[in-house]
C-alpha atoms as a PDB file:
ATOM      1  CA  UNK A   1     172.020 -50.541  34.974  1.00  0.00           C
ATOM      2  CA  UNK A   2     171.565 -47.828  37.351  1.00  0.00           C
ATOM      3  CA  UNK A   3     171.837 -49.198  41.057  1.00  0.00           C
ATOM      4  CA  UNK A   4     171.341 -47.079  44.437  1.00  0.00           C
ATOM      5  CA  UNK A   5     174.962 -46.690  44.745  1.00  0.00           C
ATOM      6  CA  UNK A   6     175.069 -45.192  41.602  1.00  0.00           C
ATOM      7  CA  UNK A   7     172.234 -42.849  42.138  1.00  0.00           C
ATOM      8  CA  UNK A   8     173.385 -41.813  45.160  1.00  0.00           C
ATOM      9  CA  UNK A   9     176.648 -40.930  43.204  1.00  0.00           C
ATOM     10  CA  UNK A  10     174.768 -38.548  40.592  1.00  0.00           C
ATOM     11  CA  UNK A  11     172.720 -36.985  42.778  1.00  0.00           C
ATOM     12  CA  UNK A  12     175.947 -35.933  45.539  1.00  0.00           C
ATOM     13  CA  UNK A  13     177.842 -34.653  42.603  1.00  0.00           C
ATOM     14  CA  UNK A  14     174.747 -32.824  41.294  1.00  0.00           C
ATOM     15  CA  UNK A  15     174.474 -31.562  45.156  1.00  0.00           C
ATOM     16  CA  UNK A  16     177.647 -30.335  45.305  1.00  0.00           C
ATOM     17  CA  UNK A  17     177.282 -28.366  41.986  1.00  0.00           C
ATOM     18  CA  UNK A  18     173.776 -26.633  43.556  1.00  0.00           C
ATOM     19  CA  UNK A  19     175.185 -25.870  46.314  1.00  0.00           C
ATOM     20  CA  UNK A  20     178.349 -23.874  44.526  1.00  0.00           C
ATOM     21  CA  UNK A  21     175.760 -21.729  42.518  1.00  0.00           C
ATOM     22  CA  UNK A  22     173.600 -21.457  45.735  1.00  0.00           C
ATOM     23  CA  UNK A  23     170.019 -23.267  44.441  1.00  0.00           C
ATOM     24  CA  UNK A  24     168.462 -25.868  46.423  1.00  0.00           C
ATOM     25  CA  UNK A  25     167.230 -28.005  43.964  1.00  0.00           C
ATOM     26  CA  UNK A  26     164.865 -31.339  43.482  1.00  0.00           C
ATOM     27  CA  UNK A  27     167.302 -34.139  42.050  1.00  0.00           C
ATOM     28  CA  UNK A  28     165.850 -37.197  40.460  1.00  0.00           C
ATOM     29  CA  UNK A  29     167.385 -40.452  39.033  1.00  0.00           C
ATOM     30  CA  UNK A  30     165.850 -43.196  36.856  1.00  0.00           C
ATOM     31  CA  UNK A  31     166.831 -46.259  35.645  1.00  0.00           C
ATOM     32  CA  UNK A  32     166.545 -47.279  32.043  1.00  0.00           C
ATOM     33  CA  UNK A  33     162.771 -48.460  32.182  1.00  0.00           C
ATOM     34  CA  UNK A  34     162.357 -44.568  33.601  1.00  0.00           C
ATOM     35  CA  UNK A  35     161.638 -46.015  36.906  1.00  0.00           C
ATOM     36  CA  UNK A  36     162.638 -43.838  40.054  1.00  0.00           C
ATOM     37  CA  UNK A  37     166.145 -45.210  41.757  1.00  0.00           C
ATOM     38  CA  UNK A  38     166.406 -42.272  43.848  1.00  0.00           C
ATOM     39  CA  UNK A  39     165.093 -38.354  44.776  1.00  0.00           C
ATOM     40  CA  UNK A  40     166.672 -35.552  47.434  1.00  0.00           C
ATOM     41  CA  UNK A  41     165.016 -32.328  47.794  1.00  0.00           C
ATOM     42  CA  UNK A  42     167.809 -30.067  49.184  1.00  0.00           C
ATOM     43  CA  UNK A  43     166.969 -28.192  52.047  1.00  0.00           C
ATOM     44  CA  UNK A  44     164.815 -24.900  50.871  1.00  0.00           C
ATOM     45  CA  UNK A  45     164.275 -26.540  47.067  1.00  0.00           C
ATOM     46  CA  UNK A  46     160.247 -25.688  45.693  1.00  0.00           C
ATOM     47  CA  UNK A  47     158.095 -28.526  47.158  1.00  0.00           C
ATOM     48  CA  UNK A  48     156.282 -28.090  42.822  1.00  0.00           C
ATOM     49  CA  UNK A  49     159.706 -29.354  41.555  1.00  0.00           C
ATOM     50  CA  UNK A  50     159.408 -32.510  42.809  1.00  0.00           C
ATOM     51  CA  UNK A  51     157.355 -33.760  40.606  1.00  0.00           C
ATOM     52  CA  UNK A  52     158.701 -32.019  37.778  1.00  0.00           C
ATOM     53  CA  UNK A  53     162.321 -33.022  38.741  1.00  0.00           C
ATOM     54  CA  UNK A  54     161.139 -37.128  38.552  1.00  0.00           C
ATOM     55  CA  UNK A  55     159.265 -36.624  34.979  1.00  0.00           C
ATOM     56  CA  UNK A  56     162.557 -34.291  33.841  1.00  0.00           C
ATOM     57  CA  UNK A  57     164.555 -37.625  34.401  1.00  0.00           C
ATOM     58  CA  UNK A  58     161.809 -40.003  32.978  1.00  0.00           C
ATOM     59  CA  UNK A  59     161.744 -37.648  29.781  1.00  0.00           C
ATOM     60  CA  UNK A  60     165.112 -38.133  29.207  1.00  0.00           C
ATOM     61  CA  UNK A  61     165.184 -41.314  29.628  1.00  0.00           C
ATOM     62  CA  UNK A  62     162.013 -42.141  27.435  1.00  0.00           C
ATOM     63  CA  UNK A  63     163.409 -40.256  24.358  1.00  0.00           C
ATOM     64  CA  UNK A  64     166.971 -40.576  24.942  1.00  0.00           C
ATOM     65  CA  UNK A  65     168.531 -36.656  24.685  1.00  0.00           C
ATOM     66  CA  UNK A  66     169.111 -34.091  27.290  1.00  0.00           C
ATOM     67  CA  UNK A  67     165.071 -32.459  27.613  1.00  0.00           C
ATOM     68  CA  UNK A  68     167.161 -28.875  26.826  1.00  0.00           C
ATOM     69  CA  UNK A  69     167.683 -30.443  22.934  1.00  0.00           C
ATOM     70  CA  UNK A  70     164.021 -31.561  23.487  1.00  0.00           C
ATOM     71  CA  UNK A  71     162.494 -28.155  23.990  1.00  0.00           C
ATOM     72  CA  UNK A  72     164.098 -26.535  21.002  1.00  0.00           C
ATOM     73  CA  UNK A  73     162.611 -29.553  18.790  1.00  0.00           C
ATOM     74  CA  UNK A  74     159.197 -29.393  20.543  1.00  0.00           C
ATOM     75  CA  UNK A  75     158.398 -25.653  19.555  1.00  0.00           C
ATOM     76  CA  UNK A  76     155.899 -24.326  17.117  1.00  0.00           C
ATOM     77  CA  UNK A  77     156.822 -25.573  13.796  1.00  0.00           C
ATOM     78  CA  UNK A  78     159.438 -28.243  14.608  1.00  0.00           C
ATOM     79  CA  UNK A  79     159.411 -32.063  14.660  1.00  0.00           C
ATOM     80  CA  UNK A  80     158.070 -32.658  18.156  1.00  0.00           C
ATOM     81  CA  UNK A  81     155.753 -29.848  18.643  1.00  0.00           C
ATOM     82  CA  UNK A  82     152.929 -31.181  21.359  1.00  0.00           C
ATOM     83  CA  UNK A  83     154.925 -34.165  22.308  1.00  0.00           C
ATOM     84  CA  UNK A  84     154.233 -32.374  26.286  1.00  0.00           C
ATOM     85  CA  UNK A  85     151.347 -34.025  25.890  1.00  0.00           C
ATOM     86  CA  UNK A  86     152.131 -37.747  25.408  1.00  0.00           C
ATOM     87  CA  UNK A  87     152.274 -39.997  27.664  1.00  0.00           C
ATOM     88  CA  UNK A  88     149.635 -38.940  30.085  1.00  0.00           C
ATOM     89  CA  UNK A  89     151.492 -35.457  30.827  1.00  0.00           C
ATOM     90  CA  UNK A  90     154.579 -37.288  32.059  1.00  0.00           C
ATOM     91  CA  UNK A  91     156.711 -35.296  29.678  1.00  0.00           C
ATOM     92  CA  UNK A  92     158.930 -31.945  30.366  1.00  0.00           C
ATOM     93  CA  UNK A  93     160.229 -30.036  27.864  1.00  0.00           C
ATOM     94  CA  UNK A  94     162.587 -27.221  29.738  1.00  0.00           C
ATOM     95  CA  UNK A  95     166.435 -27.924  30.516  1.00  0.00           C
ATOM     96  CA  UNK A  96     167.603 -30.108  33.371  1.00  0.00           C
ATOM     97  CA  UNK A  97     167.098 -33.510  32.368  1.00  0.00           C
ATOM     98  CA  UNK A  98     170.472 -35.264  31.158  1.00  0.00           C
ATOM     99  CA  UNK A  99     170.679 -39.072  30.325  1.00  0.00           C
ATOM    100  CA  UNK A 100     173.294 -41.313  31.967  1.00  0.00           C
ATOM    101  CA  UNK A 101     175.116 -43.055  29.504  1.00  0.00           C
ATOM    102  CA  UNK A 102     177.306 -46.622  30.060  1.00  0.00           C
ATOM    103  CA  UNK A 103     179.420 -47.740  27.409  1.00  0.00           C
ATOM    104  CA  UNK A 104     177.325 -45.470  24.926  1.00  0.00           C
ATOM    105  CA  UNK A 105     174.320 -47.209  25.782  1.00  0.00           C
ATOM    106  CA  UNK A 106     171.544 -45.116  28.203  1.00  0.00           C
ATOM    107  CA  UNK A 107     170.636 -47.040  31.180  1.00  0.00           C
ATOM    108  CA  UNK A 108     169.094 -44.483  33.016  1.00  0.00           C
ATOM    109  CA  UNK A 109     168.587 -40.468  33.374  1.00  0.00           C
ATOM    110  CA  UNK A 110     169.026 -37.279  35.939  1.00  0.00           C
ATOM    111  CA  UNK A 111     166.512 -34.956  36.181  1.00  0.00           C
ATOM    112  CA  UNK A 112     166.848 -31.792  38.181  1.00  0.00           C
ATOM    113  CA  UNK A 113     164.513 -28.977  38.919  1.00  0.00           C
ATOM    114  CA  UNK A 114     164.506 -25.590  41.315  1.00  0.00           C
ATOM    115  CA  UNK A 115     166.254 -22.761  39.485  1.00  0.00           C
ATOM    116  CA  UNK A 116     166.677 -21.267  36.344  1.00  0.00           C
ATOM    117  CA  UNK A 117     166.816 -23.431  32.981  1.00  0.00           C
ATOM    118  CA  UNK A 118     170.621 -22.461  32.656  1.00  0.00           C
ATOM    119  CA  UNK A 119     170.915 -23.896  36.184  1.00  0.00           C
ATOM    120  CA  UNK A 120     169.126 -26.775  36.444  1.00  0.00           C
ATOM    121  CA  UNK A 121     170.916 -27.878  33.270  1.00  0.00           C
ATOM    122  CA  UNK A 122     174.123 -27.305  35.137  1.00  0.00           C
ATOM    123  CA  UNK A 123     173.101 -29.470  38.331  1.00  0.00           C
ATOM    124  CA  UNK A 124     172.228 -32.292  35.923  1.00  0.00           C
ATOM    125  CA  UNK A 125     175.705 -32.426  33.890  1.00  0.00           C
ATOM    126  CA  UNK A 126     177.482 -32.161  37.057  1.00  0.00           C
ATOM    127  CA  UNK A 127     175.340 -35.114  38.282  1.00  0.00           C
ATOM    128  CA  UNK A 128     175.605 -36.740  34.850  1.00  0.00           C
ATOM    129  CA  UNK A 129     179.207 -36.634  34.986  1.00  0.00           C
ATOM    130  CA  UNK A 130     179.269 -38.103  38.597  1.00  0.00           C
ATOM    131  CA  UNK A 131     177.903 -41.172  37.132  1.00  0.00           C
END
């Protein structure tokens, strides 16, 4: 179970990790039925990554693996090519979305968007591993 507390955990560790590599970001957390526990929008982070920092974290969450692992099965050719299409365009398929993980069961997700793939990625494990 993800709780507020908890949330609020992820997302100041993932915080403190944007803030070392300089990118304001969008940070997102869902529990495990994808629903939103808590968002921050740093200071200066893109007002279009909101959205796409909540459905990084749902994606996660609904499939279970980091969306980074996602995208590589979801090109041309692979298993999961078009599943950015499914569920009513709720799903992401570019790095920053990490699930949270409690006794290796997922309860829950980060999602994280506002810089480069390489860095959003980064925000979420260090707000993963706040968790």
């Amino acid at each position: 179970m993800v709780r507020l507390e908890d949330a609020r955990r992820v997302i100041s560790a993932a915080e403190k990790k944007a803030i070392e590599i300089g990118q304001p970001m969008n940070i997102a957390v869902v529990d495990a039925g994808g629903n939103l526990v808590a968002h921050v929008r740093m200071d200066g982070a893109w007002i279009g990554s909101i959205d796409i920092s909540i459905k990084k974290a749902y994606t996660s969450r609904a499939f279970d693996i980091a969306t980074q692992d996602l995208a590589e099965q979801s090109q041309s050719g692979r298993q999961f090519f078009g599943i950015h299409a499914s569920n009513n365009g709720k799903i992401m398929i570019f790095a920053g979305g990490i699930p949270l993980y409690s006794e290796d069961k997922v309860v829950g997700a980060i999602g994280v968007s506002g810089g480069s793939g390489e860095q959003d990625h980064a925000v979420a494990e260090a707000g993963a591993a706040g968790f």
